[in-house]
Protein backbone atom coordinates (compact mmCIF):
# COMPACT_ATOMS: atom_id res chain seq x y z
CA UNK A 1 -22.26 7.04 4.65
CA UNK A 2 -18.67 6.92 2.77
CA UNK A 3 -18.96 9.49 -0.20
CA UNK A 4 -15.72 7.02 -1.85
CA UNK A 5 -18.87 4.05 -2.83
CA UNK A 6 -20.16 4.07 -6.45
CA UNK A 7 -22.77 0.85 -5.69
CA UNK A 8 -22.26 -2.30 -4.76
CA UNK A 9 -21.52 -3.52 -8.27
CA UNK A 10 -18.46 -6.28 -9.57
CA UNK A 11 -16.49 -3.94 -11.72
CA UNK A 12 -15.06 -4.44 -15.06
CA UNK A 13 -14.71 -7.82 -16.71
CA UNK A 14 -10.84 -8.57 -16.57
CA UNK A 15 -11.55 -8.15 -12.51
CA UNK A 16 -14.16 -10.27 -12.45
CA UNK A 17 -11.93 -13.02 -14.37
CA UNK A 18 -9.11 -11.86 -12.29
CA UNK A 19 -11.10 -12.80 -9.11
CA UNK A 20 -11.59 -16.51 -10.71
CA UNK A 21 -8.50 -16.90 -11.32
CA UNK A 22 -7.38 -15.66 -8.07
CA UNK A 23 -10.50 -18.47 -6.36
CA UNK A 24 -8.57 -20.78 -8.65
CA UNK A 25 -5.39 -20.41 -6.77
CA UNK A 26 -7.12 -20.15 -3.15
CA UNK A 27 -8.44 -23.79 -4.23
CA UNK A 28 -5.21 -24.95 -5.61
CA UNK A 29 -1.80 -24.80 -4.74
CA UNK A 30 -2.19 -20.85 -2.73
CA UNK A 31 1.00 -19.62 -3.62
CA UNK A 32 -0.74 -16.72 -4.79
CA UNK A 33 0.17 -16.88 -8.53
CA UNK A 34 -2.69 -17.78 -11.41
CA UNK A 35 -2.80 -20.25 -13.82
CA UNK A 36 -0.10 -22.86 -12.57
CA UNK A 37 -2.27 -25.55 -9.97
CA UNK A 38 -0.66 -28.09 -12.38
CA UNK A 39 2.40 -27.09 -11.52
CA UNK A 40 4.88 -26.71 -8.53
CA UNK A 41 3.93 -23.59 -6.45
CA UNK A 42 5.98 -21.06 -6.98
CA UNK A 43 5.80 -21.31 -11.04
CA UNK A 44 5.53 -18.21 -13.03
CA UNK A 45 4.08 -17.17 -16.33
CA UNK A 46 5.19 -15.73 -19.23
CA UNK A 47 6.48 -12.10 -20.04
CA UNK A 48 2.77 -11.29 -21.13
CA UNK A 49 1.32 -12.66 -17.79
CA UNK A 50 4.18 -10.06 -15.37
CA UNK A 51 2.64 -7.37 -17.21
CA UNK A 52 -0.31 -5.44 -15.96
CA UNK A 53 -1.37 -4.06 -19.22
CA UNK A 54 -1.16 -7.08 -20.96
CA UNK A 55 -2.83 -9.18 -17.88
CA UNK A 56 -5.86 -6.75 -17.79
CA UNK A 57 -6.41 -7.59 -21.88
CA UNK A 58 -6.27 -11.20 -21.54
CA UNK A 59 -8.57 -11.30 -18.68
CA UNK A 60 -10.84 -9.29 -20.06
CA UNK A 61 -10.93 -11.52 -23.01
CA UNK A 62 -11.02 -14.82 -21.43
CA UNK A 63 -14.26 -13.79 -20.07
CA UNK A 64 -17.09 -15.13 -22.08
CA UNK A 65 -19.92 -13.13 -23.57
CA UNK A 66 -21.58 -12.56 -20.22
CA UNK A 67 -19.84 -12.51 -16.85
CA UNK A 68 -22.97 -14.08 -15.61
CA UNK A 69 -21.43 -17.43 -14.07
CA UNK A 70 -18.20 -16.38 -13.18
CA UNK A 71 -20.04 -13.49 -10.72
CA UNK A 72 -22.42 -16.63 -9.53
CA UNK A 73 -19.39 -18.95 -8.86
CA UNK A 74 -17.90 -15.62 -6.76
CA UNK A 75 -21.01 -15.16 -4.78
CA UNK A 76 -21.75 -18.68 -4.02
CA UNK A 77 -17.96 -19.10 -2.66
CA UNK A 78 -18.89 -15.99 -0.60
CA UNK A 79 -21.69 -17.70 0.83
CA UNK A 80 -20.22 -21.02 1.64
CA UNK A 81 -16.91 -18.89 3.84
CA UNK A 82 -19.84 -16.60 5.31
CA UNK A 83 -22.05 -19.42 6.87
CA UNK A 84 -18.87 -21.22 8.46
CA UNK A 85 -17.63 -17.90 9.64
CA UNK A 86 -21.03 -17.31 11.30
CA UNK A 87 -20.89 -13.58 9.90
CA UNK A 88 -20.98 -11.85 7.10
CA UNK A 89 -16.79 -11.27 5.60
CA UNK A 90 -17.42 -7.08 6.14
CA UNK A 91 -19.53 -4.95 8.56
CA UNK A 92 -19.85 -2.40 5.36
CA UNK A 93 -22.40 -1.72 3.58
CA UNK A 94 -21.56 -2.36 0.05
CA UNK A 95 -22.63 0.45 -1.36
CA UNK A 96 -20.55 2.34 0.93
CA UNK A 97 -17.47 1.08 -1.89
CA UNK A 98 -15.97 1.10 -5.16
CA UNK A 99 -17.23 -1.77 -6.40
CA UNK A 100 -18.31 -3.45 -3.40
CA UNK A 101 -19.44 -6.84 -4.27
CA UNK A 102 -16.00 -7.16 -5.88
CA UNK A 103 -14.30 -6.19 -2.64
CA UNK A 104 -16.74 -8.44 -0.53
CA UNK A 105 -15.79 -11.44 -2.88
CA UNK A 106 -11.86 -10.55 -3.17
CA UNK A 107 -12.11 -10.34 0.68
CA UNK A 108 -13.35 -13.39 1.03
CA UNK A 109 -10.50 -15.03 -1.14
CA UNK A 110 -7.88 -13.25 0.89
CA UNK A 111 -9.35 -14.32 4.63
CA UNK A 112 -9.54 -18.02 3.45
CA UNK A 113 -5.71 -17.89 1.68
CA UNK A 114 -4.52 -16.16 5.18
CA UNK A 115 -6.79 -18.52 7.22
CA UNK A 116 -8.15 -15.59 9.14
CA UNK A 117 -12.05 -14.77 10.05
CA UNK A 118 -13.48 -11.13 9.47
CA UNK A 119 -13.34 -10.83 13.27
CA UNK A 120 -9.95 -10.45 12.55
CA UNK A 121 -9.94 -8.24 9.73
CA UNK A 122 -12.18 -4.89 9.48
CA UNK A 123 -12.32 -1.67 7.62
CA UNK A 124 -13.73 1.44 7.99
CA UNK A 125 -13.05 5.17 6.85
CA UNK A 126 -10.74 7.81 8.77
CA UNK A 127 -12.06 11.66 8.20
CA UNK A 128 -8.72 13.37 7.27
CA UNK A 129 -8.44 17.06 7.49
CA UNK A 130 -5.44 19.19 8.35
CA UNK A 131 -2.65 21.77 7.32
CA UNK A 132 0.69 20.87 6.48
CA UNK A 133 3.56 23.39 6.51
CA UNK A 134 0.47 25.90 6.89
CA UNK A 135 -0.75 24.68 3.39
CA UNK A 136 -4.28 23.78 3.63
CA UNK A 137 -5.12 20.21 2.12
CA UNK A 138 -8.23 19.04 0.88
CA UNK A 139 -10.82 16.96 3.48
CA UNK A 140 -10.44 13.09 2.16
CA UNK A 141 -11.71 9.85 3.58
CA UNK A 142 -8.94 7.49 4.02
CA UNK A 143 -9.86 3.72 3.32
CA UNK A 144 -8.44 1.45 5.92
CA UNK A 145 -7.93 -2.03 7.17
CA UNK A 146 -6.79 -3.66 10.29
CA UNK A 147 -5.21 -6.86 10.72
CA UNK A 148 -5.56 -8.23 14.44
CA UNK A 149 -2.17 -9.86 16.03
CA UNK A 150 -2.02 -13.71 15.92
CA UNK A 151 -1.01 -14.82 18.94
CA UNK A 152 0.01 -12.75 21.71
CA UNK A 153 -0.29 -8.84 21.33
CA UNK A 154 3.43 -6.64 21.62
CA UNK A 155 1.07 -3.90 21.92
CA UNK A 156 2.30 -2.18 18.71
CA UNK A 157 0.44 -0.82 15.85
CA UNK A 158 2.35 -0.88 12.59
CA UNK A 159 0.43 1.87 10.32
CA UNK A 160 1.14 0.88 6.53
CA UNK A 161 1.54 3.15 3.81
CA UNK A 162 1.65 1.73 0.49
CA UNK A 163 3.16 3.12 -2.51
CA UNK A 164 1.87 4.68 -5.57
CA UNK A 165 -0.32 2.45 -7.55
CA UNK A 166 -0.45 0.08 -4.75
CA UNK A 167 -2.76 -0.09 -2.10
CA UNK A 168 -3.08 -2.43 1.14
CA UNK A 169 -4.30 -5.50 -0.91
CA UNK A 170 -0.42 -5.50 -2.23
CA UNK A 171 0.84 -5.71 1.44
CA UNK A 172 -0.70 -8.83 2.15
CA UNK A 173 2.13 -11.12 3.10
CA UNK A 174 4.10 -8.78 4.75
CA UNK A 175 0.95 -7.78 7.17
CA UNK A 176 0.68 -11.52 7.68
CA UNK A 177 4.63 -11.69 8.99
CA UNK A 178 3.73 -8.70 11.20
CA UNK A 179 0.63 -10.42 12.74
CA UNK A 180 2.66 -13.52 13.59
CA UNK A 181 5.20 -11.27 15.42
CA UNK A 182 2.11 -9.89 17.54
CA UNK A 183 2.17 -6.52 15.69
CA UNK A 184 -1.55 -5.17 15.38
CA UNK A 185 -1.60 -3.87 11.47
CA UNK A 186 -3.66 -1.01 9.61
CA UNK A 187 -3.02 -0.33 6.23
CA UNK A 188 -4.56 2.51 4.27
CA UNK A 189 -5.30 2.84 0.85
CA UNK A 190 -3.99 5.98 -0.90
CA UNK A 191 -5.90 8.80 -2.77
CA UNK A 192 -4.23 7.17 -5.80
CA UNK A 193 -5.56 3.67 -6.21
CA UNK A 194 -8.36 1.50 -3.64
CA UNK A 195 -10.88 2.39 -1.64
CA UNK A 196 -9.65 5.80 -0.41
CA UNK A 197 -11.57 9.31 -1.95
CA UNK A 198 -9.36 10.56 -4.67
CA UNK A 199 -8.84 10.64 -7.94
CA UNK A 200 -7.54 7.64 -9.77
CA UNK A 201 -3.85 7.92 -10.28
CA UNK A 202 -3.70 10.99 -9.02
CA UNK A 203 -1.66 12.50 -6.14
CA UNK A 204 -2.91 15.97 -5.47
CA UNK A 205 1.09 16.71 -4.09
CA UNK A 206 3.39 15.52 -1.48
CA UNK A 207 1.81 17.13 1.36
CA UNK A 208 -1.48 15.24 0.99
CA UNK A 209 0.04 12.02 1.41
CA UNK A 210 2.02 12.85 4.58
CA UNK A 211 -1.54 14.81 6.06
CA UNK A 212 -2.72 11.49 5.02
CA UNK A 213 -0.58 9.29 7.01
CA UNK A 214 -0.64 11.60 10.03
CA UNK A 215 -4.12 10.91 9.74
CA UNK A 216 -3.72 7.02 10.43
CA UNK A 217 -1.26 7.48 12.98
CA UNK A 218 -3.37 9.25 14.44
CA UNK A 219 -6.63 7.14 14.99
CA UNK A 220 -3.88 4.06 15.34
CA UNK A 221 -2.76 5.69 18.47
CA UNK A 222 -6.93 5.88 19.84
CA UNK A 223 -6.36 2.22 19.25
CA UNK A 224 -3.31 1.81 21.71
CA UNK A 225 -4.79 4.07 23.98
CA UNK A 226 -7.73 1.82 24.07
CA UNK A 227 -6.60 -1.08 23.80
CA UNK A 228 -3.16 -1.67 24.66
CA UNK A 229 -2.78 1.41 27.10
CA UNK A 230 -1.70 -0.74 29.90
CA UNK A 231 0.69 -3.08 27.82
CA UNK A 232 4.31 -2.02 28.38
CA UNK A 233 5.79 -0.78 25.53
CA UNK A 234 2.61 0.10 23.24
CA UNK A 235 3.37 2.01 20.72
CA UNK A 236 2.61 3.32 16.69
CA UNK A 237 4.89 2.60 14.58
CA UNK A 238 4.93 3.86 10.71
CA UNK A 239 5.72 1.16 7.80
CA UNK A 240 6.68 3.50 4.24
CA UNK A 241 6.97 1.76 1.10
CA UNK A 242 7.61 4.09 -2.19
CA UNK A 243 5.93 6.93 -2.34
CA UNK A 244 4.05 6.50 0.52
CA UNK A 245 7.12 6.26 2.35
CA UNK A 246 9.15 9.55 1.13
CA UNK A 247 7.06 12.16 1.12
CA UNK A 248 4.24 9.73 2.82
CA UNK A 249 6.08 8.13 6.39
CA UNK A 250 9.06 10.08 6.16
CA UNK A 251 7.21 13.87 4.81
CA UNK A 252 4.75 12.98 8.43
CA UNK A 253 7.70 12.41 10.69
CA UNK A 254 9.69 15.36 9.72
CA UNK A 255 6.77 17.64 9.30
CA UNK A 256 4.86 16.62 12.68
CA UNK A 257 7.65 16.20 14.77
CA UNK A 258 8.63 19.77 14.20
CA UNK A 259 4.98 21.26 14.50
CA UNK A 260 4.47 21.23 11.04
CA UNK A 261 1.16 19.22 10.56
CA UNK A 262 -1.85 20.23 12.12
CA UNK A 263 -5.09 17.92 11.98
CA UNK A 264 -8.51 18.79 12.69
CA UNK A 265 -8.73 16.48 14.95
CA UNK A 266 -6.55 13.98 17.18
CA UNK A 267 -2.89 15.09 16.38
CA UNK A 268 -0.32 12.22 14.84
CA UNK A 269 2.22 11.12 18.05
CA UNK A 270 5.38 12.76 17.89
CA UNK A 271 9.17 11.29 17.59
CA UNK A 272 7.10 7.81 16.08
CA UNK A 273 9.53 5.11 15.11
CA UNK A 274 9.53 3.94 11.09
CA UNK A 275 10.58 1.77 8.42
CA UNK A 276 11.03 2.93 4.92
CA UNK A 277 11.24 0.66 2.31
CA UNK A 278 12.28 1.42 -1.10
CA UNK A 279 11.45 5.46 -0.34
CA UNK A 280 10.61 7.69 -2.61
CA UNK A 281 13.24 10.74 -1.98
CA UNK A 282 14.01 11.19 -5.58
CA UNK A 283 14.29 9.23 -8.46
CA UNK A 284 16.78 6.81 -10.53
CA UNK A 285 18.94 8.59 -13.34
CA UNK A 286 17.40 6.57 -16.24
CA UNK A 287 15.76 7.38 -19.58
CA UNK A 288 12.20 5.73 -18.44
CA UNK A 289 12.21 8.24 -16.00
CA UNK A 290 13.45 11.19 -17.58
CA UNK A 291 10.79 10.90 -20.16
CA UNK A 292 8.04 10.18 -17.64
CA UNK A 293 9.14 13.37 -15.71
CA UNK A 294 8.83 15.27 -19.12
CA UNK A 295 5.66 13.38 -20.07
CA UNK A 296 4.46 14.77 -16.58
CA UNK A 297 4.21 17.88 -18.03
CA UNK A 298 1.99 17.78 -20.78
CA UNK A 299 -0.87 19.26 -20.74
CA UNK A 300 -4.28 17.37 -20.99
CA UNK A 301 -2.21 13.95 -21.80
CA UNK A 302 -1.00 14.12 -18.20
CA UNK A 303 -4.27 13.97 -16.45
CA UNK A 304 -5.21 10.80 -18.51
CA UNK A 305 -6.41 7.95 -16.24
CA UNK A 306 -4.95 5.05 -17.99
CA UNK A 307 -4.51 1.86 -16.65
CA UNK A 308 -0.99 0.33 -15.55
CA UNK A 309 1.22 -0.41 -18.44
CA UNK A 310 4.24 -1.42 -16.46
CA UNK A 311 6.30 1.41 -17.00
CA UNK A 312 8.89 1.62 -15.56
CA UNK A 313 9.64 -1.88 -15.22
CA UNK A 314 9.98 -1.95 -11.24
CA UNK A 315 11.68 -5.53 -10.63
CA UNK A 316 13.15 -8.52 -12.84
CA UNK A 317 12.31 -10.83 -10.12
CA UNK A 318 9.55 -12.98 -11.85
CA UNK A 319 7.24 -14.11 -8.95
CA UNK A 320 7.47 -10.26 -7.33
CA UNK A 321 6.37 -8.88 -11.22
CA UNK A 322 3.69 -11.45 -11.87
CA UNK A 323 1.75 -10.78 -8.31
CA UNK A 324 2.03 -7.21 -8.69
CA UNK A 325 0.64 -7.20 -12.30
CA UNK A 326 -2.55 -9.61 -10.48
CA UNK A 327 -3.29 -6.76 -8.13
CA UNK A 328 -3.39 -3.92 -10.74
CA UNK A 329 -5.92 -6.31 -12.54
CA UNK A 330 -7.66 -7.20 -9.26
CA UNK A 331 -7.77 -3.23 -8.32
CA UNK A 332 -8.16 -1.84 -12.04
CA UNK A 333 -4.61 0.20 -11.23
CA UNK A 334 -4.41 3.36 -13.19
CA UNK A 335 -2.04 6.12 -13.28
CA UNK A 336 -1.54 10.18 -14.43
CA UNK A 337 1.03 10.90 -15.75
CA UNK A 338 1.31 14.18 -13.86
CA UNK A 339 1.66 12.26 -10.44
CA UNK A 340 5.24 11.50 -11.50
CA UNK A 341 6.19 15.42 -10.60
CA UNK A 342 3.58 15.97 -8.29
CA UNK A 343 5.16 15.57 -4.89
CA UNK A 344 8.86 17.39 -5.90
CA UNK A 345 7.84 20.08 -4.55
CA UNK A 346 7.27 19.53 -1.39
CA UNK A 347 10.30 16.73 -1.44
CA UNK A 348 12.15 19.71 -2.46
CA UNK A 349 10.75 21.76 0.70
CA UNK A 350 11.54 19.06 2.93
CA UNK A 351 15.64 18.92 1.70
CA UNK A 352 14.99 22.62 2.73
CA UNK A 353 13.92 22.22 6.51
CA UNK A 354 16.42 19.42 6.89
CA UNK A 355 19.41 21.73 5.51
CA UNK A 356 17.55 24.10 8.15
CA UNK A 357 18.71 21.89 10.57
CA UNK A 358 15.36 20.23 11.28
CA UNK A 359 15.06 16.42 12.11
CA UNK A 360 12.47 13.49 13.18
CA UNK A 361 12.91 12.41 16.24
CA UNK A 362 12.38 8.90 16.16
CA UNK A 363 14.83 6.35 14.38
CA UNK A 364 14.51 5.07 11.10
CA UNK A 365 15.21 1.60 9.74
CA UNK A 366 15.85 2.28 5.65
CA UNK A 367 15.62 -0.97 3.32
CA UNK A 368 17.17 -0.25 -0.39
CA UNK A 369 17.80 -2.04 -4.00
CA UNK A 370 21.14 -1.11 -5.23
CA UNK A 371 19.98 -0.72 -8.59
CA UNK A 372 16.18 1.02 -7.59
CA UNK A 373 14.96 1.69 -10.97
CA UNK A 374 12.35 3.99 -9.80
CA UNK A 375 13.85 5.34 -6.40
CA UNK A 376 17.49 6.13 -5.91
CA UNK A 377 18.84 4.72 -3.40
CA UNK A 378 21.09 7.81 -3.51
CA UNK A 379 18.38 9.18 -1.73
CA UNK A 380 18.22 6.88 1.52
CA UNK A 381 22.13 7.29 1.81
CA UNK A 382 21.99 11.00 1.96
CA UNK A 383 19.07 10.91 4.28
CA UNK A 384 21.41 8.33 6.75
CA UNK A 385 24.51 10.64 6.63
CA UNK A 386 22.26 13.92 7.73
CA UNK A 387 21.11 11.70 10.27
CA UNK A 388 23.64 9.60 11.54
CA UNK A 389 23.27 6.95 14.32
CA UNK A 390 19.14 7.48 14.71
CA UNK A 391 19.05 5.46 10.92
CA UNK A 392 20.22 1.99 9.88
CA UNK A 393 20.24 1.83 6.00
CA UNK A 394 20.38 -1.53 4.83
CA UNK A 395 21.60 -1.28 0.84
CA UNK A 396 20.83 -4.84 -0.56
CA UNK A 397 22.43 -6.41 -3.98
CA UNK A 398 19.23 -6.10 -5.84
CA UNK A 399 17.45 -4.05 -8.83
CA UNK A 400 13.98 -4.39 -7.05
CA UNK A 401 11.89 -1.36 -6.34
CA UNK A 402 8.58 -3.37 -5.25
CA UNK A 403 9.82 -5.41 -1.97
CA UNK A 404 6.55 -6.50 -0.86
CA UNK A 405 5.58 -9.35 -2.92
CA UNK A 406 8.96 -10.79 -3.58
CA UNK A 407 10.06 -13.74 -1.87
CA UNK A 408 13.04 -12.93 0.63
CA UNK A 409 13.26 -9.75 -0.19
CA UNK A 410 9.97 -9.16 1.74
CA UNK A 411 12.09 -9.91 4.91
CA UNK A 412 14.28 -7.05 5.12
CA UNK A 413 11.73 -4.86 6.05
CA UNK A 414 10.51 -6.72 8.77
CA UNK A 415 13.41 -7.95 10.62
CA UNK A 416 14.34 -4.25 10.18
CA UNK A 417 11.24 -3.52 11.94
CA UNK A 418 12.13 -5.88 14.88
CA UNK A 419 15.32 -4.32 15.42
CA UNK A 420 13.90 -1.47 15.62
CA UNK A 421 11.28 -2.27 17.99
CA UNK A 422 14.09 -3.38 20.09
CA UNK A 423 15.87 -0.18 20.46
């Protein structure tokens, strides 16, 4: 039994609206954004509706007095998609998860927008213990979920790591990309946000997140050995975005390729090949985040779960701000302030082993915004000129730190990733 559960319950009431809304949209036009079936897909709200604060208040108050028939239109929809499917949409016990009937029912909605079967999709927890740069990290149970190829298998298993704030539910359109290409996908929720054991918001320090990732590479590669051993070519491959992919992805390459992560368990594969997508090596020169880095500091205000207020403002791209203010509703996002300084340190010790002389071994695909708000892409350039030939940095024309949901911009990172795969 997962110690991350807390019941099988539905949450708060803006998620519970939330999850209408987003049944609205499965039944509608699917482009994944609420409240326009009138309209041509691809419309997007207001300024109120792209931001997560704002979107949590007005779902919570569009709920009537009692959430009573919104949660019995979720669970008879649930229903209906588990008699066609013939099973039940997770082999979980709901209680085993943070609100589970919330997940079962968001689940469900995500399955019938990707027109997949929970054959296809299935979770499960990942015990993850382990030393990093001989620092001991706390035990944590890593949420995950794996996406089965469509089509014929390539053999490789893409292990996403989503940034801070975010977790897998974020990367849906970009896993679905990967599946068509034949990549198998698991994506983990952080100790920040999801299903994952943490604390919400949080980010004990950099470490942790790269022990965390090593982790998931390393039960991705019992799934190649089992299941693609004999396919030419099989391989794990790491997919960073944000802070899961600076001090997440690219902390676990450096550190385990030079001996510097130990697991208690099955070790993480060494010289692994990765993309890094908007990473997190150190942040935009900008007043937002000078005063969130000073904010960091405070005591007592910093360790304040509160939920996401969209600050900073991560992308003007309308359609990319709007679905990533639905999934902090969805996922009841929150954030301490104190996370924004918590992994410098061992960002810092990293610059120090690469000035050392240290290196990963495998080669790096890097995917940038120009004008990164949040990340600089300052960062990726001096990580490609220590490097050299074993990284291609692609700098794109854009002010867009959240890649994922945006259309277009989604695709850098993946035909990245098939270059890669072809080296």
């Amino acid at each position: 039994m997962s110690k991350i559960g807390g019941g099988a319950s539905w949450g708060g009431r803006s998620q519970i609206e939330a999850t209408v809304k987003d049944l609205a949209d499965v039944k509608g036009n699917r482009d994944g954004i609420w409240d326009n079936e009138t309209k041509a897909p691809g419309t997007h709200g207001n300024f109120f509706e792209r931001q997560p604060l704002f979107a949590k208040l007005s779902n919570f108050l569009q709920t009537g007095f009692s959430t009573k028939d919104e949660v019995q239109e979720l669970k008879a929809y649930r229903a209906t998609k588990e008699a066609a499917w013939g099973q039940p949409v997770t082999q979980l016990d709901l209680g085993q998860l943070k609100n589970g009937e919330l997940f079962a029912a968001q689940k469900a909605i995500a399955l019938d927008r990707l027109n997949r079967t929970p054959s296809d999709v299935t979770e499960g927890f990942i015990e993850a213990s382990g030393r990093v740069d001989g620092n001991e990290i706390a035990p944590r149970e890593i949420f995950y979920q794996r996406f089965k190829p469509v089509g014929e298998p390539s053999g490789k298993v893409v292990v996403l790591s989503p940034g801070f704030q975010e977790t897998g539910r974020n990367f849906y359109e970009q896993i679905d990309k990967m599946n068509k290409l034949g990549h198998d996908v698991v994506v983990m929720d952080h100790q920040w946000a999801g299903q994952t054991e943490g604390s919400a918001g949080g980010l004990d320090r950099g470490f942790g997140v790269a022990r965390d990732v090593a982790a998931t590479a390393a039960f991705a590669q019992g799934i190649v050995d089992k299941e693609y051993g004999e396919q030419p070519g099989s391989e794990v491959v790491l997919f960073g975005n944000s802070m899961g992919a600076g001090p997440g992805v690219y902390g676990a390459i450096l550190m385990n390729d030079n001996g510097k992560i130990e697991l208690d368990g099955p070790q993480m594969p060494k010289g692994l090949k990765a993309v890094l997508q908007s990473p997190f090596l150190e942040a935009s020169s900008n007043f937002t985040n000078e005063t969130l880095r000073l904010a960091s500091k405070l005591p007592i205000l910093n360790r304040i779960k509160a939920p996401s207020a969209g600050v900073p403002v991560l992308t003007s791209n309308k359609v990319g701000a709007q679905k990533g203010a639905q999934s902090a509703v969805l996922e009841d996002t929150r954030a301490q302030l104190r996370s924004m300084s918590s992994a410098q340190p061992d960002l810092d010790r990293m610059n120090e082993l690469m000035d050392q002389g240290l290196r990963p071994q495998g080669k790096l695909f890097i995917v940038h915004g120009d004008d990164d708000p949040l990340a600089a892409a300052e960062g990726s350039q001096r990580l490609k000129d220590r490097m050299g030939d074993q990284v291609e940095l692609q700098i794109i024309n854009s002010d867009n730190h959240v890649l994922e949901q945006t259309p277009g911009e989604q695709d850098h990172a993946i035909a990245g990733l098939q270059r890669l795969l072809s080296q």
